[in-house]
C-alpha atoms as a PDB file:
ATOM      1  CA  UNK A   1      41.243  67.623  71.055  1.00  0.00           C
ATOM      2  CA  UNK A   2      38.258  68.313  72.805  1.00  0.00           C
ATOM      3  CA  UNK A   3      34.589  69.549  71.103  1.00  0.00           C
ATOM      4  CA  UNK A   4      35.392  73.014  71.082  1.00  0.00           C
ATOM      5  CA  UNK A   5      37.811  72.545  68.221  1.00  0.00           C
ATOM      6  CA  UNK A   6      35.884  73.360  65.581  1.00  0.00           C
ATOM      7  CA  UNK A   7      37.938  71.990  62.536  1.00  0.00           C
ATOM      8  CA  UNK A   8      38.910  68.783  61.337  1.00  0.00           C
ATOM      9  CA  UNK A   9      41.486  66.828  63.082  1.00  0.00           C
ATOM     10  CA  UNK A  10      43.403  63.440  63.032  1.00  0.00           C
ATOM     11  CA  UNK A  11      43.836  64.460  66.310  1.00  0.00           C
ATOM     12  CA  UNK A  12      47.345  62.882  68.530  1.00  0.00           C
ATOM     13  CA  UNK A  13      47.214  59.763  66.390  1.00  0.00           C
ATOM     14  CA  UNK A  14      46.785  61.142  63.145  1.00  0.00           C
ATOM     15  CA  UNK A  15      50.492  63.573  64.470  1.00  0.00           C
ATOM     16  CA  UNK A  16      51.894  60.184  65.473  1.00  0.00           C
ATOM     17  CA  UNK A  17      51.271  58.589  62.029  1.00  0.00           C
ATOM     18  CA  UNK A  18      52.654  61.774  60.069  1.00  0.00           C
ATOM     19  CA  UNK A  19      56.124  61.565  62.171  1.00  0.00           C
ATOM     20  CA  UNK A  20      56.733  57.620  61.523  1.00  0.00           C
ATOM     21  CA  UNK A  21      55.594  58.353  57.618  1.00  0.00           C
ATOM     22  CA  UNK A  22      58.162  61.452  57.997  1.00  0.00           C
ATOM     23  CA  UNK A  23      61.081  59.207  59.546  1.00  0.00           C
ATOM     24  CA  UNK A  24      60.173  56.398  57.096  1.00  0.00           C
ATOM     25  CA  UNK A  25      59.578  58.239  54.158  1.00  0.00           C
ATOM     26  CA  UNK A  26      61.732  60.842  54.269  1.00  0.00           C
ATOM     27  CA  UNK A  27      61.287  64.501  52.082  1.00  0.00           C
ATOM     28  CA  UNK A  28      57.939  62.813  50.194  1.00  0.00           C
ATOM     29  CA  UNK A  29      54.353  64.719  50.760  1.00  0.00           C
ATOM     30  CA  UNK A  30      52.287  63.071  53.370  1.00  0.00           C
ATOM     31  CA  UNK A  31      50.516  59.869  52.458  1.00  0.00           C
ATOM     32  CA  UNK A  32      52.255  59.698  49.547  1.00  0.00           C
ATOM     33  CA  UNK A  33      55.347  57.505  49.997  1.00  0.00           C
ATOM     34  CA  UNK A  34      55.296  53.450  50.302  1.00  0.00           C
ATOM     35  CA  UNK A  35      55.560  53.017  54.268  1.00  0.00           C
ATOM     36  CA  UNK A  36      51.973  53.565  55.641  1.00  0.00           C
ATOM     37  CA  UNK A  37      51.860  53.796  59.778  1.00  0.00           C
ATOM     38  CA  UNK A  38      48.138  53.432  61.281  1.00  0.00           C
ATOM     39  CA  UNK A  39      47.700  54.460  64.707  1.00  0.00           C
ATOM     40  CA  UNK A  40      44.129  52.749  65.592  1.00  0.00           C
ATOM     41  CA  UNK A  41      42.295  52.947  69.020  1.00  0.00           C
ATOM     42  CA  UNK A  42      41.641  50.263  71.212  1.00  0.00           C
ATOM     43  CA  UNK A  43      40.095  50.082  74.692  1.00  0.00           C
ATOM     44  CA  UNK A  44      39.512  53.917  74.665  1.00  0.00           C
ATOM     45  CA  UNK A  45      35.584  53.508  76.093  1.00  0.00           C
ATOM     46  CA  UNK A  46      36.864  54.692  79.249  1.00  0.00           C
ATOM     47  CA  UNK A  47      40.566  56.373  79.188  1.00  0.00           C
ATOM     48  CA  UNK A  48      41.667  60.093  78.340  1.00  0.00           C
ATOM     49  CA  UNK A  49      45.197  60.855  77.097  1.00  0.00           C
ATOM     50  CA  UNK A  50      44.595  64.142  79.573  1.00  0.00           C
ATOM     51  CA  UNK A  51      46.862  63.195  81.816  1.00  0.00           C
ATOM     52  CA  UNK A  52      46.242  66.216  84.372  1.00  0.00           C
ATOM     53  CA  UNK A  53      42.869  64.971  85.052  1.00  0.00           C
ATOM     54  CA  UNK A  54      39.404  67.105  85.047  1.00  0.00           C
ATOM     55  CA  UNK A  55      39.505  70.348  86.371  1.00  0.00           C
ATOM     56  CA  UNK A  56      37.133  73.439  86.853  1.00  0.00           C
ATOM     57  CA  UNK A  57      38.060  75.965  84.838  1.00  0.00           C
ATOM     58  CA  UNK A  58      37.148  78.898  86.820  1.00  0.00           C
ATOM     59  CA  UNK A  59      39.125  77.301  90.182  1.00  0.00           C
ATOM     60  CA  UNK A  60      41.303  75.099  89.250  1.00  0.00           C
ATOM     61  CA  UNK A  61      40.078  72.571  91.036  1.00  0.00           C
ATOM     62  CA  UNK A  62      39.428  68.857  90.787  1.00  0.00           C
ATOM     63  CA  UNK A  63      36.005  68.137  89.689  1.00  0.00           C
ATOM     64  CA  UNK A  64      33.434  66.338  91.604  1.00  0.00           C
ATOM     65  CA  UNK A  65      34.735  63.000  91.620  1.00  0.00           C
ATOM     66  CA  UNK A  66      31.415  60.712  90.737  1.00  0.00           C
ATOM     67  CA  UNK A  67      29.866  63.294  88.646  1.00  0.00           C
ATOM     68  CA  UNK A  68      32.320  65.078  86.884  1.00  0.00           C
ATOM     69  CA  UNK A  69      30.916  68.590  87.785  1.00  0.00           C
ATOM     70  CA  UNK A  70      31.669  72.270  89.076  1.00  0.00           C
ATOM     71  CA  UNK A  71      29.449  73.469  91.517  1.00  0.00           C
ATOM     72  CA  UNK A  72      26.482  71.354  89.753  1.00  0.00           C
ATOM     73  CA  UNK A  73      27.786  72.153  86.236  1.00  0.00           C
ATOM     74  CA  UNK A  74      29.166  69.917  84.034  1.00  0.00           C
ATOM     75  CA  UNK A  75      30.072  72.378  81.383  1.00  0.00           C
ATOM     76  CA  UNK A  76      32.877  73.889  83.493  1.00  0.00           C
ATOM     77  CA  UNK A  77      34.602  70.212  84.383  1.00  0.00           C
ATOM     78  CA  UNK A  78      37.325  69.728  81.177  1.00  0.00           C
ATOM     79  CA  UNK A  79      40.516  67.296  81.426  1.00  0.00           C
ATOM     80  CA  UNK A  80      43.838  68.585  81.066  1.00  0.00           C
ATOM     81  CA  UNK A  81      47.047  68.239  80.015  1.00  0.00           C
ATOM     82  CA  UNK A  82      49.856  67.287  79.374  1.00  0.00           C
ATOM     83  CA  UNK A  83      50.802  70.882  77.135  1.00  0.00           C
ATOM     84  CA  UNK A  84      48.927  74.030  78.142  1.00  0.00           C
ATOM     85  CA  UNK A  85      46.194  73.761  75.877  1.00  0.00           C
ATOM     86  CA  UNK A  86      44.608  70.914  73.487  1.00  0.00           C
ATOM     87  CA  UNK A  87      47.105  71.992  71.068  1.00  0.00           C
ATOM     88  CA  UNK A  88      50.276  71.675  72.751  1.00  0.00           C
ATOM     89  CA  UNK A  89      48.828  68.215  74.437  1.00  0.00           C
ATOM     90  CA  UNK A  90      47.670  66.516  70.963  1.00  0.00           C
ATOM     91  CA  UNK A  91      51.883  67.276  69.754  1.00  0.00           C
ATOM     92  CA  UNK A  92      52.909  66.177  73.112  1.00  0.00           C
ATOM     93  CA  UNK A  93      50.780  63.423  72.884  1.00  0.00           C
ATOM     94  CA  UNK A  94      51.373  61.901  69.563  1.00  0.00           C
ATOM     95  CA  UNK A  95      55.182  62.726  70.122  1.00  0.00           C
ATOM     96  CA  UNK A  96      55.177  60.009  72.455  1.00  0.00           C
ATOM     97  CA  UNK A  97      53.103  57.636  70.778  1.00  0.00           C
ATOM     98  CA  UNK A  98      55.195  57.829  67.885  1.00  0.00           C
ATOM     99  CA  UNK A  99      58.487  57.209  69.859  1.00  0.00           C
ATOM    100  CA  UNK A 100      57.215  54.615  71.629  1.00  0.00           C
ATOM    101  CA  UNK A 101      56.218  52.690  68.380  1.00  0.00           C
ATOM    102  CA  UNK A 102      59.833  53.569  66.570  1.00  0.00           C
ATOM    103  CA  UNK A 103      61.247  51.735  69.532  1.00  0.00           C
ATOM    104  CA  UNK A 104      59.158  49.208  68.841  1.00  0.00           C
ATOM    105  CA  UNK A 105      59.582  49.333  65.799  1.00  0.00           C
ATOM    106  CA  UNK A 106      63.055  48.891  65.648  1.00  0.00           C
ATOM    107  CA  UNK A 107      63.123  45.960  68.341  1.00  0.00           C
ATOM    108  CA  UNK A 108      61.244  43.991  67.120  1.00  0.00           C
ATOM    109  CA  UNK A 109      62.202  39.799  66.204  1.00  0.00           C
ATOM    110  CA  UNK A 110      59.056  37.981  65.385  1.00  0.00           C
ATOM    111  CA  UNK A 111      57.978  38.305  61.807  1.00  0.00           C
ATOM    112  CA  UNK A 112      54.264  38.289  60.950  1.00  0.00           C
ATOM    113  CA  UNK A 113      54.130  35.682  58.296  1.00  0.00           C
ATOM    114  CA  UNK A 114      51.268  32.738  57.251  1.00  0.00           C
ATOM    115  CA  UNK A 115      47.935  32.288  55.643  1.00  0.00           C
ATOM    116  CA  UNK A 116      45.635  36.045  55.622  1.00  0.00           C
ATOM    117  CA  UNK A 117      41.976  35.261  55.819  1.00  0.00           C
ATOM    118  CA  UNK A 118      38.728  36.773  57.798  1.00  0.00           C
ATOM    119  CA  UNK A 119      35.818  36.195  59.196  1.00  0.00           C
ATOM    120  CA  UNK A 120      32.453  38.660  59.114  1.00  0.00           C
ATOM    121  CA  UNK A 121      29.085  38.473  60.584  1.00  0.00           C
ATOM    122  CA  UNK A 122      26.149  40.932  61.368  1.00  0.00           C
ATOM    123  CA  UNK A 123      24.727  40.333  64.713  1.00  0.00           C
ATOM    124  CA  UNK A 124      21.426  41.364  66.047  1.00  0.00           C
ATOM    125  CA  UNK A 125      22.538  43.178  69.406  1.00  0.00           C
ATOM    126  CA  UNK A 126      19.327  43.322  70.370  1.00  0.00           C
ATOM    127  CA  UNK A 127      18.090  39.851  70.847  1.00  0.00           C
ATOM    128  CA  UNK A 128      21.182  38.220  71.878  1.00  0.00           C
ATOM    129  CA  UNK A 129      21.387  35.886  75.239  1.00  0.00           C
ATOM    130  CA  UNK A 130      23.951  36.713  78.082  1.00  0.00           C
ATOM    131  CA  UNK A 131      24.745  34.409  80.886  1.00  0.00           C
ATOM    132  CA  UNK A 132      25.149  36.115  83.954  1.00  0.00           C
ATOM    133  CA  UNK A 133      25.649  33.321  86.555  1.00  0.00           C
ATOM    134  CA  UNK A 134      25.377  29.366  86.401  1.00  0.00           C
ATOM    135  CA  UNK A 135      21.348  29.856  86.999  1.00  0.00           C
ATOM    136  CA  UNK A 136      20.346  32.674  85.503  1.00  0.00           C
ATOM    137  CA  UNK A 137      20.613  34.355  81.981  1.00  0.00           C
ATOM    138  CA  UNK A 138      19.100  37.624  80.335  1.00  0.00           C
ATOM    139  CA  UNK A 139      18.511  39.030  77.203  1.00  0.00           C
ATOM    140  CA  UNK A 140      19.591  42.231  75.580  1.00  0.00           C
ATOM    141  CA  UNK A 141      17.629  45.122  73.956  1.00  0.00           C
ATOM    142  CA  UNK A 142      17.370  47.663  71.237  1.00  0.00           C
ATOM    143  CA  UNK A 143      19.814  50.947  72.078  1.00  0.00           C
ATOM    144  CA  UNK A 144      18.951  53.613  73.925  1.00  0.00           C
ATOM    145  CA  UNK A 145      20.551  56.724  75.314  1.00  0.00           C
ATOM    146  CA  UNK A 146      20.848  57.340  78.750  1.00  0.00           C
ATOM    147  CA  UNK A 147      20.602  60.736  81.117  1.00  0.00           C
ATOM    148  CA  UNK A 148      24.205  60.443  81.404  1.00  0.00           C
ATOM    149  CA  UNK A 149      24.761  60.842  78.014  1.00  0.00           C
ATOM    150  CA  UNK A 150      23.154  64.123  78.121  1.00  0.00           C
ATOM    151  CA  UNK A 151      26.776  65.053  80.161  1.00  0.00           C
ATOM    152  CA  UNK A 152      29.355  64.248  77.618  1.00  0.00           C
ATOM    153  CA  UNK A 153      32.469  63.609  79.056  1.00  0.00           C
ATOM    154  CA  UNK A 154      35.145  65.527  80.435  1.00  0.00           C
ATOM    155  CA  UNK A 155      36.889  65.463  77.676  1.00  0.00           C
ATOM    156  CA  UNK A 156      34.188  67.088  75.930  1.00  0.00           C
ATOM    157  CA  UNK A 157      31.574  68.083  78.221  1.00  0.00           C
ATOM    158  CA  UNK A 158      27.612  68.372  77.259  1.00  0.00           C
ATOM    159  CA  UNK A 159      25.288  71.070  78.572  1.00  0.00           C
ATOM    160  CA  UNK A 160      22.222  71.644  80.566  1.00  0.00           C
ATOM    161  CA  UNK A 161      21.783  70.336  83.669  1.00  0.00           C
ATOM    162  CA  UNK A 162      22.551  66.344  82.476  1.00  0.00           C
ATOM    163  CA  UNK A 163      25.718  64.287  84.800  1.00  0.00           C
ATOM    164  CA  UNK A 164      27.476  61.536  84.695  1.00  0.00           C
ATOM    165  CA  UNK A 165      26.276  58.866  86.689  1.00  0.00           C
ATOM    166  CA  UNK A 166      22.934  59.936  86.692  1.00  0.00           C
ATOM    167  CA  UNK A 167      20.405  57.033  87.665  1.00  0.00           C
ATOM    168  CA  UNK A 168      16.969  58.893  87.836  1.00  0.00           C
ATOM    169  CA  UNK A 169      15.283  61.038  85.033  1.00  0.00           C
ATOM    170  CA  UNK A 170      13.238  64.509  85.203  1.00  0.00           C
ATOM    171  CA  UNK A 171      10.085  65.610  84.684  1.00  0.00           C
ATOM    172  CA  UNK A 172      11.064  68.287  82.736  1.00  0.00           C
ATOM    173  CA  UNK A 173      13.664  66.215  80.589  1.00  0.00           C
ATOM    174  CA  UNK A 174      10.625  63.415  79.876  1.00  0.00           C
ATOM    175  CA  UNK A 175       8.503  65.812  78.545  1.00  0.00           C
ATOM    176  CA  UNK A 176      10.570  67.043  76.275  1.00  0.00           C
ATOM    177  CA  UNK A 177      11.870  63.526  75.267  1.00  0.00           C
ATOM    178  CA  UNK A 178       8.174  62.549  74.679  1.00  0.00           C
ATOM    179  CA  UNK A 179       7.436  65.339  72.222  1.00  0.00           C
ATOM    180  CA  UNK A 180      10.081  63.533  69.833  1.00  0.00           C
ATOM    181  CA  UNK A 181       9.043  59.928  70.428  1.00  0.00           C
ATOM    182  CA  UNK A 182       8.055  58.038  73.810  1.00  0.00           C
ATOM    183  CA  UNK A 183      10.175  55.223  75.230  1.00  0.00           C
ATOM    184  CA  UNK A 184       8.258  51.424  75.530  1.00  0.00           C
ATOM    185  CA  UNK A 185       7.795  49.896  78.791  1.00  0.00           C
ATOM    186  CA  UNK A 186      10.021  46.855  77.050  1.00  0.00           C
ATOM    187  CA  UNK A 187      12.771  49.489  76.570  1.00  0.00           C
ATOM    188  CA  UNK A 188      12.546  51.077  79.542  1.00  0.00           C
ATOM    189  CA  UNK A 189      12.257  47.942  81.564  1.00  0.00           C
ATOM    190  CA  UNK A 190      15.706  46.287  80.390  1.00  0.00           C
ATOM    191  CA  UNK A 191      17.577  49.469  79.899  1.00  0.00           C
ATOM    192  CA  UNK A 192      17.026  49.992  83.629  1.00  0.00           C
ATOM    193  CA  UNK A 193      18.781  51.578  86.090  1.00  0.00           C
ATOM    194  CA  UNK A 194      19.891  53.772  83.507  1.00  0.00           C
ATOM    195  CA  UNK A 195      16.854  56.242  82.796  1.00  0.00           C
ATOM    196  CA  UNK A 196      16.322  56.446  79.153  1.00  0.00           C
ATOM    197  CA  UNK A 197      16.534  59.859  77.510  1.00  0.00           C
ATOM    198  CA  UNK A 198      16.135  59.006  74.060  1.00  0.00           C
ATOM    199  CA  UNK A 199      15.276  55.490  72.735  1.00  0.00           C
ATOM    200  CA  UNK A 200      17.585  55.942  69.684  1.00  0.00           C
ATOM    201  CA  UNK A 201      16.563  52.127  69.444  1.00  0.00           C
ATOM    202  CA  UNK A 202      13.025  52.845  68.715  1.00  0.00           C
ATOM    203  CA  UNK A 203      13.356  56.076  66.845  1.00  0.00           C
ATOM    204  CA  UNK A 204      12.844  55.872  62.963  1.00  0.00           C
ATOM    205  CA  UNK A 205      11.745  59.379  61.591  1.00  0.00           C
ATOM    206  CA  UNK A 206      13.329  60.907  59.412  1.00  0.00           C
ATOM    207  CA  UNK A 207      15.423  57.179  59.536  1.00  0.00           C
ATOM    208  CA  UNK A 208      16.417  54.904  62.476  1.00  0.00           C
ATOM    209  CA  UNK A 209      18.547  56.942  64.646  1.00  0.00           C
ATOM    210  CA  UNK A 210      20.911  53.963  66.160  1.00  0.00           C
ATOM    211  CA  UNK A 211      21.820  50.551  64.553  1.00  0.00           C
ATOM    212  CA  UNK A 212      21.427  47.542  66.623  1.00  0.00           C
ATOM    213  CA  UNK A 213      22.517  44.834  63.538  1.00  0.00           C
ATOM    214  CA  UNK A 214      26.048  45.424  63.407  1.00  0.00           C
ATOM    215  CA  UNK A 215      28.916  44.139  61.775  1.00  0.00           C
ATOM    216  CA  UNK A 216      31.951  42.437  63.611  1.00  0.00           C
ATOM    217  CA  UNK A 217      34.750  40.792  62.224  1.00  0.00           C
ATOM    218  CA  UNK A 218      38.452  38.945  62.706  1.00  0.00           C
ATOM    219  CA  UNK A 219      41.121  39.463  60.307  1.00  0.00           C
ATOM    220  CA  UNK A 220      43.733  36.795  59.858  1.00  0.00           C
ATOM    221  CA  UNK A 221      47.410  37.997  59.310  1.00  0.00           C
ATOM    222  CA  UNK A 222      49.627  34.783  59.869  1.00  0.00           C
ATOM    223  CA  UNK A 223      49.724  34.700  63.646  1.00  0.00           C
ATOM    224  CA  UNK A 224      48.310  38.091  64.302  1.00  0.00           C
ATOM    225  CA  UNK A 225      44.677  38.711  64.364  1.00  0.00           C
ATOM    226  CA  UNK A 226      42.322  41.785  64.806  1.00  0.00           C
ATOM    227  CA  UNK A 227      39.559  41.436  66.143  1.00  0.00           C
ATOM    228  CA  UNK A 228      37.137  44.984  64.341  1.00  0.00           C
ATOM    229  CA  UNK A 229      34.357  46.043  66.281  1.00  0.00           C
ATOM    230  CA  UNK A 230      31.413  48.873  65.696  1.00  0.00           C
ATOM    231  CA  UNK A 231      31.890  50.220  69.105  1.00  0.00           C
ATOM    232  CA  UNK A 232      33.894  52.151  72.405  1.00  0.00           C
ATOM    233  CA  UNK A 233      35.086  49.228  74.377  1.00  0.00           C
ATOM    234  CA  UNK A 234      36.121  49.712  78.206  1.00  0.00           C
ATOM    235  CA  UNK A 235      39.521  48.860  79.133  1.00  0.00           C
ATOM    236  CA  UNK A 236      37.925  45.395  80.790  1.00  0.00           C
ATOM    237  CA  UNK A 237      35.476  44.522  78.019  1.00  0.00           C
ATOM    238  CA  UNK A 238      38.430  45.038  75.353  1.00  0.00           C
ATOM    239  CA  UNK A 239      39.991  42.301  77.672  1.00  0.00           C
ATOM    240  CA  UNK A 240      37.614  40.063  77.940  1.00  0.00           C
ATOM    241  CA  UNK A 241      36.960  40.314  73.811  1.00  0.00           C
ATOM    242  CA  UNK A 242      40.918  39.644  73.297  1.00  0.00           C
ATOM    243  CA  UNK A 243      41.068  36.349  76.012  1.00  0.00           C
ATOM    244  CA  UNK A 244      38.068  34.557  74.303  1.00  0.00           C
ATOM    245  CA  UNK A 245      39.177  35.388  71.120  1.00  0.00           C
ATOM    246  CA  UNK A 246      42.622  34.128  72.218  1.00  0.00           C
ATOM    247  CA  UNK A 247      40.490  31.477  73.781  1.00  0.00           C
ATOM    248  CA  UNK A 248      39.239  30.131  70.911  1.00  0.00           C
ATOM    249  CA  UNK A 249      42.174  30.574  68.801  1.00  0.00           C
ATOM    250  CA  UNK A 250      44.798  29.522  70.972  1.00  0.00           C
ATOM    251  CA  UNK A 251      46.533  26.874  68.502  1.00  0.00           C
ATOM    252  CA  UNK A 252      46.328  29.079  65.654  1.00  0.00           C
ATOM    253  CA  UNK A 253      47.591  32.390  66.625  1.00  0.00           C
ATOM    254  CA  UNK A 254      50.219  34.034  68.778  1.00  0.00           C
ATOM    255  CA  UNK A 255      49.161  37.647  69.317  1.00  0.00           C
ATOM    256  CA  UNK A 256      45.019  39.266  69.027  1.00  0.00           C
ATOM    257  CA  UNK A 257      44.976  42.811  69.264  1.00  0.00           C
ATOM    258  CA  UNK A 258      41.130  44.420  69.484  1.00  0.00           C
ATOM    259  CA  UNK A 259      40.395  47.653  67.364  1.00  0.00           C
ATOM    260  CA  UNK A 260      37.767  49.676  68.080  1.00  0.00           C
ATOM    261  CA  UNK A 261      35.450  51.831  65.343  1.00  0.00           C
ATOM    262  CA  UNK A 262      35.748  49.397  62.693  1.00  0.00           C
ATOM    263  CA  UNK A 263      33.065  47.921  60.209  1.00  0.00           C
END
């Protein structure tokens, strides 16, 4: 579903879940038998069940490859597919999922089984210490929203005259940013090259706009562990999480699996 569905929606994984509860369930009302199926997201910072890709919607055309507009406007550039419309794609879409995870399902031979346990933490995000080669390390920041985030994404497009990719502000855009609040030099400084639009980090009236203490946590199911994070993870970074997690683990547990948008 994409933001001009105005209505609530479990969206593709929510249809997924009510088909396995259907199978496994049978003629019950929905959430109300024993067998529970979650469909949770992962590494979804950067992927788009739209399989036909961004297209204009006056042409038909691709959209501009590195910033995801039609002739300059972002608002016509909207992903695709697979159905005919948003509709037909989010059945489509959780049709497969839920397939795929009956087959799964059904095949599978290791059981989950062992000690259940967790581990939770807040973290300061912004104060925390990165190493970025053998020499050299750096230091992150409070949050901040970029330009680019002014653009949305193509599978929900924003407005104006923001893009993706955008590595320079406006004149125009600054001043009205700095009638709401302005950015710090510190801010600026160590969000850059991405030109800050709004310093959600910084912003506290009415109340603070963006956490930057957040919670993470591991939870222990026998050999399986998920690691639950406050956040969109790339494809890579979702990698990267699971292999030092795995890392670390290595003689405890067989299988991590990362989800995202959990606290």
């Amino acid at each position: 579903m994409n933001n001009t569905n105005y209505f609530i929606s479990s969206d593709n994984k929510g249809y997924a879940s009510v088909l396995f509860e259907q199978k496994m369930n049978g003629k019950v009302p929905i959430g109300k038998g024993p067998f529970v199926a979650a469909f949770a997201q992962a590494n979804e910072g950067d992927v788009s069940p739209n399989t036909k890709g961004p297209r204009c919607v006056d042409t038909g055309l691709p959209c501009d490859v590195n910033t995801s507009t039609c002739d300059g406007q972002n608002e016509k550039c909207i992903a695709f597919g697979p159905g005919k419309d948003m509709f037909e794609s989010t059945k489509i879409i959780g049709q497969m999922q839920y397939e795929k995870s009956l087959d799964l399902f059904k095949s599978a031979f290791s059981l989950v089984s062992g000690p259940i346990g967790f581990a939770h933490q807040y973290m300061d995000m912004s104060s925390q210490t990165v190493k970025i080669n053998e020499t050299a390390n750096a230091t992150t920041c409070k949050p901040a929203m970029g330009y680019s985030f002014g653009a949305g994404t193509t599978d929900g497009p924003g407005g104006f005259d923001f893009k993706q990719g955008t590595k320079s502000g406006s004149l125009f855009w600054n001043l009205v940013r700095d009638l709401i609040t302005t950015p710090s030099e510190e801010i600026k400084s160590c969000q850059y090259p991405k030109p800050v639009l709004l310093p959600t980090g910084e912003m506290k009236f009415p109340y603070a706009w963006q956490p930057f203490i957040v919670p993470t946590q591991i939870l222990r199911l026998g050999q399986l562990a998920v690691v639950a994070v406050p956040a969109e993870f790339t494809t890579m970074s979702g990698r990267r999480t699971r292999n030092a997690v795995k890392g670390s683990l290595i003689n405890v547990l067989q299988r991590i699996i990362k989800s995202s948008l959990l606290d």
